[in-house]
N, C-alpha and C. Protein backbone atom coordinates (compact mmCIF):
# COMPACT_ATOMS: atom_id res chain seq x y z
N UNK A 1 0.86 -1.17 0.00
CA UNK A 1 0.00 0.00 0.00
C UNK A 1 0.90 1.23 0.00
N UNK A 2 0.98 1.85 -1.46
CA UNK A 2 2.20 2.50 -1.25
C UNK A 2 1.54 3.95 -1.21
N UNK A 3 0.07 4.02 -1.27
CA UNK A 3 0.02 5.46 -1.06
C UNK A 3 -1.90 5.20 -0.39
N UNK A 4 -1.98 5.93 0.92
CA UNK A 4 -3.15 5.35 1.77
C UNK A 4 -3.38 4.75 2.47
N UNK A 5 -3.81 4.24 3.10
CA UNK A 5 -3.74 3.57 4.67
C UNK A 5 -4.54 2.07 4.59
N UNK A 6 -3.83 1.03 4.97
CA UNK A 6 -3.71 0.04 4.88
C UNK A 6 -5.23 0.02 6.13
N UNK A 7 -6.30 -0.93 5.78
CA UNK A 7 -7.72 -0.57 6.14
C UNK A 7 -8.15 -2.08 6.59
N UNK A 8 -8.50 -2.51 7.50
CA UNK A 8 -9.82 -3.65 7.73
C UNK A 8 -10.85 -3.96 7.14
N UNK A 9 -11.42 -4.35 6.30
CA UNK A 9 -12.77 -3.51 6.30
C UNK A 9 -14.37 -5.11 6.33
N UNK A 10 -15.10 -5.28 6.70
CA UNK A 10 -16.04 -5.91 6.04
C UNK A 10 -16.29 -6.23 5.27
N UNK A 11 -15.98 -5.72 4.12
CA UNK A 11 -16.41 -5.83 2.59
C UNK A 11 -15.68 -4.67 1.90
N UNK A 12 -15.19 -5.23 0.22
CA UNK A 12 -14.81 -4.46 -0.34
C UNK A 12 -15.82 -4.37 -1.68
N UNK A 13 -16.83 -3.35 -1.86
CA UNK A 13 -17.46 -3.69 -3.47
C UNK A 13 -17.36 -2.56 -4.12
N UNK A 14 -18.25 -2.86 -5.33
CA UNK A 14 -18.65 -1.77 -6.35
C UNK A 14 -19.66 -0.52 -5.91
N UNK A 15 -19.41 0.21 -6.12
CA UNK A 15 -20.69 1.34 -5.82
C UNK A 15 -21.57 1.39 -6.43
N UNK A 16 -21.44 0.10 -7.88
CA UNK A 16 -22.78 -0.37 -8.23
C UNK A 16 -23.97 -1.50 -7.27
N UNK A 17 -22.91 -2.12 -6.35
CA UNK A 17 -23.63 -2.99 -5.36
C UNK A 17 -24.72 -2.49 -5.02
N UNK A 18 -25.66 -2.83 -5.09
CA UNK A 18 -27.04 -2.38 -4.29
C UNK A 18 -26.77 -2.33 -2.60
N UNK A 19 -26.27 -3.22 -2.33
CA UNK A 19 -26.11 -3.03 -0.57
C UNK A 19 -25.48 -1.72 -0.72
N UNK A 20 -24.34 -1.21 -1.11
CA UNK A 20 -23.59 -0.03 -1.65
C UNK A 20 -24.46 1.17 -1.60
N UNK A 21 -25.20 0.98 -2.33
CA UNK A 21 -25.94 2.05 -3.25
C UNK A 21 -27.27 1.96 -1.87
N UNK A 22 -27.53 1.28 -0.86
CA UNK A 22 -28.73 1.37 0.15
C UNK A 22 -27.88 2.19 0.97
N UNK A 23 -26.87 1.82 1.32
CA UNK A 23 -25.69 2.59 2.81
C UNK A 23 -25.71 3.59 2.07
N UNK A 24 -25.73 3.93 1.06
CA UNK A 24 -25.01 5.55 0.51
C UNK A 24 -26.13 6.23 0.50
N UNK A 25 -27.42 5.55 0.49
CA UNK A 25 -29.09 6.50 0.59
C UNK A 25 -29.49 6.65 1.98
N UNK A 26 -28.87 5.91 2.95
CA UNK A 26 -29.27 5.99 3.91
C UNK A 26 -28.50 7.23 4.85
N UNK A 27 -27.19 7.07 4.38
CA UNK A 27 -26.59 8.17 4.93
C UNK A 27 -26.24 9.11 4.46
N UNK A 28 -27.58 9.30 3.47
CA UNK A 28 -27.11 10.80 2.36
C UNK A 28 -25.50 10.76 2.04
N UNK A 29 -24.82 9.64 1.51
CA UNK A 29 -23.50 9.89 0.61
C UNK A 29 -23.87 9.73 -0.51
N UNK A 30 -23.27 10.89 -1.16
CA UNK A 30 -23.00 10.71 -2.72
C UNK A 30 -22.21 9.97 -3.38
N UNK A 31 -22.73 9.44 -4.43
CA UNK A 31 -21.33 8.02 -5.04
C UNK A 31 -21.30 8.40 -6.58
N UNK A 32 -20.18 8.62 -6.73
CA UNK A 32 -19.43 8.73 -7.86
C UNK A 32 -20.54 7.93 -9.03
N UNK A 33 -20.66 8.61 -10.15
CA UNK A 33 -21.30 8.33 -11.55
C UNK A 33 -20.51 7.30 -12.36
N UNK A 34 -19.19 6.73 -12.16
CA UNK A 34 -18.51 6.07 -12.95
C UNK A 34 -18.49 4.84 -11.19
N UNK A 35 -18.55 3.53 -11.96
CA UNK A 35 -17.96 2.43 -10.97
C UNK A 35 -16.52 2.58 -10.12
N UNK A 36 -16.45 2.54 -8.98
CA UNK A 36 -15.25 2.69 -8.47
C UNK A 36 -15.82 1.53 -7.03
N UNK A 37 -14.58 1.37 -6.54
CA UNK A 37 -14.31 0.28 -5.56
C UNK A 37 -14.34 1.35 -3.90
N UNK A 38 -15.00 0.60 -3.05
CA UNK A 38 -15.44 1.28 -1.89
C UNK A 38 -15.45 0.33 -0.86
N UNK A 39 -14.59 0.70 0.45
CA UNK A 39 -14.48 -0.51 1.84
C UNK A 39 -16.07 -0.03 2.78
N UNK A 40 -16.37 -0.95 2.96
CA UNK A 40 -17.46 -1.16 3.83
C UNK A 40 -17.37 -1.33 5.30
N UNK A 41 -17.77 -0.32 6.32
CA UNK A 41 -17.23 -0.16 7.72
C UNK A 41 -15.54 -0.73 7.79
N UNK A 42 -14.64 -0.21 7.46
CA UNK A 42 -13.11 -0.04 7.31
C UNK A 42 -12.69 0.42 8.79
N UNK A 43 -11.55 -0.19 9.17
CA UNK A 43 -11.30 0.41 10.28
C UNK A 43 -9.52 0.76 10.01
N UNK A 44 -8.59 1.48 10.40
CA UNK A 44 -7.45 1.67 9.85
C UNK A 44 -6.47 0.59 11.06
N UNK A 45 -5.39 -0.21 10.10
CA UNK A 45 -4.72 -1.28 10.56
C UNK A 45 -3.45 -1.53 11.00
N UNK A 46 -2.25 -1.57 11.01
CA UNK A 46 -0.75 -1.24 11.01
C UNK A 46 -0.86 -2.47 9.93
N UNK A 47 0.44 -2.45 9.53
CA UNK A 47 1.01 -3.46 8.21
C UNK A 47 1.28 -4.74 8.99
N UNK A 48 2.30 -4.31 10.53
CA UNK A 48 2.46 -5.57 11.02
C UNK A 48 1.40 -6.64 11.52
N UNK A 49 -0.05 -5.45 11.96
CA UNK A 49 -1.06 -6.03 12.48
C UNK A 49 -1.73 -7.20 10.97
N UNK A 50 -1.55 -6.13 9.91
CA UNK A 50 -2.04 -7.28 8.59
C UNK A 50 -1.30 -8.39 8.70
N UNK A 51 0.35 -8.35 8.88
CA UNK A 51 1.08 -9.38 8.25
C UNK A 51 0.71 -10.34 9.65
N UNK A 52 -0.01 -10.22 10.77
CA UNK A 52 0.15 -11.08 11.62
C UNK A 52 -1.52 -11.57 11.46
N UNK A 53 -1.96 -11.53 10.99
CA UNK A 53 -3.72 -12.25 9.87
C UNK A 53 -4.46 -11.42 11.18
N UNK A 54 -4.14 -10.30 11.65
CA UNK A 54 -5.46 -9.81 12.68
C UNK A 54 -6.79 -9.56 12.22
N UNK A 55 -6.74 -9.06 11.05
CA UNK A 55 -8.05 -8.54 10.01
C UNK A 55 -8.83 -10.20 9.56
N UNK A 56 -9.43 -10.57 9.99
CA UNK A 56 -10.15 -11.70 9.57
C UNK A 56 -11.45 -11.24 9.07
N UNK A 57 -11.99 -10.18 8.20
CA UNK A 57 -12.35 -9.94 7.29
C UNK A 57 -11.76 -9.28 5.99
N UNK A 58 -11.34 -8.37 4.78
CA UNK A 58 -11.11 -7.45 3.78
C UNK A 58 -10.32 -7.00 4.33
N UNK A 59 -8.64 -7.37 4.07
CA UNK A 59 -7.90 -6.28 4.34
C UNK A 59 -8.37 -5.61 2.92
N UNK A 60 -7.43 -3.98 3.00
CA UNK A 60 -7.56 -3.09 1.81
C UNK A 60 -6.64 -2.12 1.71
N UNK A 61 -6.43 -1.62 0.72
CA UNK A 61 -5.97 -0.36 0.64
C UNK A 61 -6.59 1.15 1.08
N UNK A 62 -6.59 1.83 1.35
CA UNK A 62 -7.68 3.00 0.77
C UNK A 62 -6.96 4.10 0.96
N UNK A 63 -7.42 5.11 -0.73
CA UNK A 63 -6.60 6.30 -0.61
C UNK A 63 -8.18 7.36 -0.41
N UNK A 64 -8.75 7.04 -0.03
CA UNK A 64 -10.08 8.17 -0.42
C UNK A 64 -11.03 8.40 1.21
N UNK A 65 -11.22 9.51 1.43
CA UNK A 65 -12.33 9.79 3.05
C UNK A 65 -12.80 8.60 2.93
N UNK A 66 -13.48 8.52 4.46
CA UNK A 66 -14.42 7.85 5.08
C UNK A 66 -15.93 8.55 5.08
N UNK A 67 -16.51 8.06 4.67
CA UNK A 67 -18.22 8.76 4.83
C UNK A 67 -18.94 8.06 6.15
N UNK A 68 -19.77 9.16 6.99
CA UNK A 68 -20.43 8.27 7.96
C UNK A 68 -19.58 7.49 8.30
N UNK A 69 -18.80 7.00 8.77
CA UNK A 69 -18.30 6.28 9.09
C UNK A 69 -18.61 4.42 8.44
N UNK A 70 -19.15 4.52 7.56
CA UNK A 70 -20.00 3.39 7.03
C UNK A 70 -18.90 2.90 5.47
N UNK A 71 -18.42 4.15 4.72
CA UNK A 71 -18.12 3.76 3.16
C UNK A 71 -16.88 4.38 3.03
N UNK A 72 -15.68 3.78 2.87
CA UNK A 72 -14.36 4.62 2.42
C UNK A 72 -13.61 3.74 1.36
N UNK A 73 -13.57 5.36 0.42
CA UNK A 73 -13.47 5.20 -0.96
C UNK A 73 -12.45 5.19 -1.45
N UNK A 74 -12.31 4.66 -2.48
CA UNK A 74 -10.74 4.69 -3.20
C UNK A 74 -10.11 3.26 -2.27
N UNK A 75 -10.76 2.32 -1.79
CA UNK A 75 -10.35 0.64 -1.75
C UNK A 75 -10.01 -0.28 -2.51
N UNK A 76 -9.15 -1.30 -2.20
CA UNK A 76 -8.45 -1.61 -3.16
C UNK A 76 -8.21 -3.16 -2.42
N UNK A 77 -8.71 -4.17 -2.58
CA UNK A 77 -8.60 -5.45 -1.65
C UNK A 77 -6.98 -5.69 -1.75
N UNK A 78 -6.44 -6.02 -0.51
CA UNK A 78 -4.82 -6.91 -0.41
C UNK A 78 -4.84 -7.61 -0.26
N UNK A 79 -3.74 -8.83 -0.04
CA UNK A 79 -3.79 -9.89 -0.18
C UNK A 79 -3.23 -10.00 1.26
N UNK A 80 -3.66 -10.52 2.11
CA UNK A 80 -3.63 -10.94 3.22
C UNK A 80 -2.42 -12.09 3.97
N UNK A 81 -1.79 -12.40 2.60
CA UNK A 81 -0.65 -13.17 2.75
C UNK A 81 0.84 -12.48 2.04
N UNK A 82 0.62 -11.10 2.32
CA UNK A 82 1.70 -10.11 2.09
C UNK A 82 2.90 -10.56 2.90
């Protein structure tokens, strides 16, 4: 993760996802007109905490805010065996 903060998250999807697209109506966020990738309740991680498997859901990348605390954008799934 060479630029953004290495993230936890629940889920990583499309902002075409309908679950996506319900969290973003519910908490009045606006979502981008073109498909882009978005972490779902993300929490921020250390690298060593990844490399030691603490995240037992979506690790991620993410270079983009947090909304509500619910959707942070600009996610990017890692591989958990970094």
């Amino acid at each position: 993760c060479n630029t953004g903060s290495i993230n936890c998250c629940e889920s990583v999807q499309s902002t075409t996802d309908p679950a996506v697209q319900t969290l973003a109506g519910l908490f009045d966020i606006a979502l981008p007109n073109a498909a882009a990738l978005v972490g779902v309740h993300c929490n921020p991680i250390s690298a060593l905490a990844l490399s030691s498997n603490s995240c037992s859901e979506q690790p991620a990348c993410c270079t983009g805010n947090q909304m509500a605390g619910v959707l942070t954008f600009g996610c990017n799934p890692l591989n958990a065996d970094l």
